[in-house]
Protein backbone atom coordinates (compact mmCIF):
# COMPACT_ATOMS: atom_id res chain seq x y z
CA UNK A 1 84.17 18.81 -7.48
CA UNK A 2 84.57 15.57 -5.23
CA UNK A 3 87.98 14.11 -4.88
CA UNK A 4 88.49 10.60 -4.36
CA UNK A 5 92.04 8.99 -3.33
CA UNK A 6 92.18 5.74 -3.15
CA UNK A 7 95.12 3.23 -1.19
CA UNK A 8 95.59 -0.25 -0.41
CA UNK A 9 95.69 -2.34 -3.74
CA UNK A 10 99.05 -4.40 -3.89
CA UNK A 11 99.71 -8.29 -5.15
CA UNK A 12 98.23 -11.47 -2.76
CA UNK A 13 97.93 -14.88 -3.50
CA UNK A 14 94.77 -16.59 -3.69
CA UNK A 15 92.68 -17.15 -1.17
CA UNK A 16 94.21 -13.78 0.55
CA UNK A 17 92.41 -10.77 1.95
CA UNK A 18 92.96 -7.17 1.21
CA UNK A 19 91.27 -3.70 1.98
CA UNK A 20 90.86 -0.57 -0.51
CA UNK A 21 90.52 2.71 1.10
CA UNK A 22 88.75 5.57 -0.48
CA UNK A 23 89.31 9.20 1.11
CA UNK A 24 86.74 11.36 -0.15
CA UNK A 25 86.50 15.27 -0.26
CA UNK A 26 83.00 15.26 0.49
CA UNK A 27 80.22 13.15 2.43
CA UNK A 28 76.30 12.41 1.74
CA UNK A 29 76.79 10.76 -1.93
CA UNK A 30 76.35 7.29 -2.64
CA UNK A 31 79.81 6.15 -2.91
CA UNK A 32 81.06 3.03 -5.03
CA UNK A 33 83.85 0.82 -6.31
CA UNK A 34 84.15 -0.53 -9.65
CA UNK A 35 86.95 -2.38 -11.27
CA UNK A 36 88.53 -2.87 -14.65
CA UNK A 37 90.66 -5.89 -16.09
CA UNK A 38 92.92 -6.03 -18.88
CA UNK A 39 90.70 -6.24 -22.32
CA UNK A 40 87.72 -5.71 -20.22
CA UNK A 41 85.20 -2.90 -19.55
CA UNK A 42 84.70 -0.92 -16.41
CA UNK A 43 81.85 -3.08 -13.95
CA UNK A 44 80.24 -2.57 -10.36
CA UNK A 45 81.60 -4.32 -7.37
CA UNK A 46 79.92 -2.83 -4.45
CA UNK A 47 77.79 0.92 -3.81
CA UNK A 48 76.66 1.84 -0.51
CA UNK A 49 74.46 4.65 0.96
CA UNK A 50 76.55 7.40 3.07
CA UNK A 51 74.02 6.59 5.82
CA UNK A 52 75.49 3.18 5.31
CA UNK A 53 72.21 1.63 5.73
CA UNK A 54 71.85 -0.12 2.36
CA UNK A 55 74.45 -1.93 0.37
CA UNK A 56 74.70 -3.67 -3.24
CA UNK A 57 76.89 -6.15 -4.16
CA UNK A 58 77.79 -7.73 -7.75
CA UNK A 59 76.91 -11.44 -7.75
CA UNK A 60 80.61 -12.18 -8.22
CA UNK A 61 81.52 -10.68 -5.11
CA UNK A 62 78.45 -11.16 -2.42
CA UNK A 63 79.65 -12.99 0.46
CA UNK A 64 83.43 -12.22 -0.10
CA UNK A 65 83.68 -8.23 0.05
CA UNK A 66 82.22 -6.22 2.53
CA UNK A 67 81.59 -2.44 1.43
CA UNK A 68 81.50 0.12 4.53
CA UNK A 69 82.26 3.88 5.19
CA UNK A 70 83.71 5.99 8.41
CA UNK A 71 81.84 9.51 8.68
CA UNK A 72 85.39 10.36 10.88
CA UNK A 73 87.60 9.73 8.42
CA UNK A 74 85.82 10.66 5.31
CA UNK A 75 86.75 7.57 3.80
CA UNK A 76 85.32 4.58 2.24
CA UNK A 77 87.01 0.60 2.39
CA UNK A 78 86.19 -2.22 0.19
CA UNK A 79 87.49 -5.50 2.81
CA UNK A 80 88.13 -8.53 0.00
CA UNK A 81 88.22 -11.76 1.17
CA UNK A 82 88.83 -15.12 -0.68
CA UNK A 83 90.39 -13.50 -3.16
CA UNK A 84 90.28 -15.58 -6.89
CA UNK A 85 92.43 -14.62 -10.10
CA UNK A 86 89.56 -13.33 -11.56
CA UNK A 87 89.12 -10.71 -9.07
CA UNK A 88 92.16 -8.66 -10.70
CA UNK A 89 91.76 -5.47 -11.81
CA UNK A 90 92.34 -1.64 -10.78
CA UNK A 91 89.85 -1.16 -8.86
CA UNK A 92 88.23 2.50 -8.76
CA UNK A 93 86.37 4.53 -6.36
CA UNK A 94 83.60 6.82 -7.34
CA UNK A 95 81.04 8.66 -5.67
CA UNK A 96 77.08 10.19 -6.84
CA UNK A 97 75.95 7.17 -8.26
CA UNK A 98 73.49 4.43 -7.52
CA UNK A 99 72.39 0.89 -7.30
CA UNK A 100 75.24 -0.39 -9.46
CA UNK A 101 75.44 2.87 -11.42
CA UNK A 102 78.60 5.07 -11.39
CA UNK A 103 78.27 8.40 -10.82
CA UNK A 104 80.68 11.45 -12.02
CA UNK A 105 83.13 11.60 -9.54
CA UNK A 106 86.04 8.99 -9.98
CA UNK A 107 88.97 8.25 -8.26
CA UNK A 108 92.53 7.00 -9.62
CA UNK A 109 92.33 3.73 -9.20
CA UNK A 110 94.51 1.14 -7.26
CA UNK A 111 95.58 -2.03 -8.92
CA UNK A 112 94.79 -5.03 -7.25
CA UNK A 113 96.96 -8.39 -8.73
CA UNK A 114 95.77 -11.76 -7.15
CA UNK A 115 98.28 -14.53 -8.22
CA UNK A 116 97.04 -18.23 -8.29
């Protein structure tokens, strides 16, 4: 069983940056974040390789969030820049999936408020 903590959500304005951190029990699965607004279902945001050599971005984020992992630390960060309204949600880790497909492991989730 893979355990997945996540830290970091919080409230910014517009325009602001934040990071998500992911701190995972185990290494070598594709590891992902997703996010969920009110009224809405679950969707991909960003998956990358452990390896870290190959990354996938939704179209609503490419160019603003930058997916990458430490093999020190265990962990996993999702750096969001230019940061809209629309981008909140509670944003979830998960790990074992693939291009834009979640797999079974999930984290908590971290709720991530972006205020015009």
């Amino acid at each position: 069983q893979v355990q997945l903590v996540e830290s970091g959500g919080g409230l910014v304005q517009a325009g602001g940056s934040l990071r998500l951190s992911c701190a995972t029990s185990e290494r070598g699965y594709v590891m992902g974040w997703f996010r969920q607004a009110p009224g809405k279902e679950r969707e991909f945001v960003a998956t990358l390789t452990w390896s870290g050599r190959t990354t996938w971005y939704a179209d609503s984020v490419k160019g603003r969030f930058t997916i990458s992992n430490d093999n020190a630390k265990n962990t996993v960060y999702l750096q969001m820049s230019r940061l809209r309204p629309e981008d909140t949600a509670v944003y979830y880790c998960n790990a074992g999936g693939g291009d834009g497909v979640p797999g079974p492991y999930w984290g908590q989730g971290t709720q991530v408020t972006v205020s015009p």
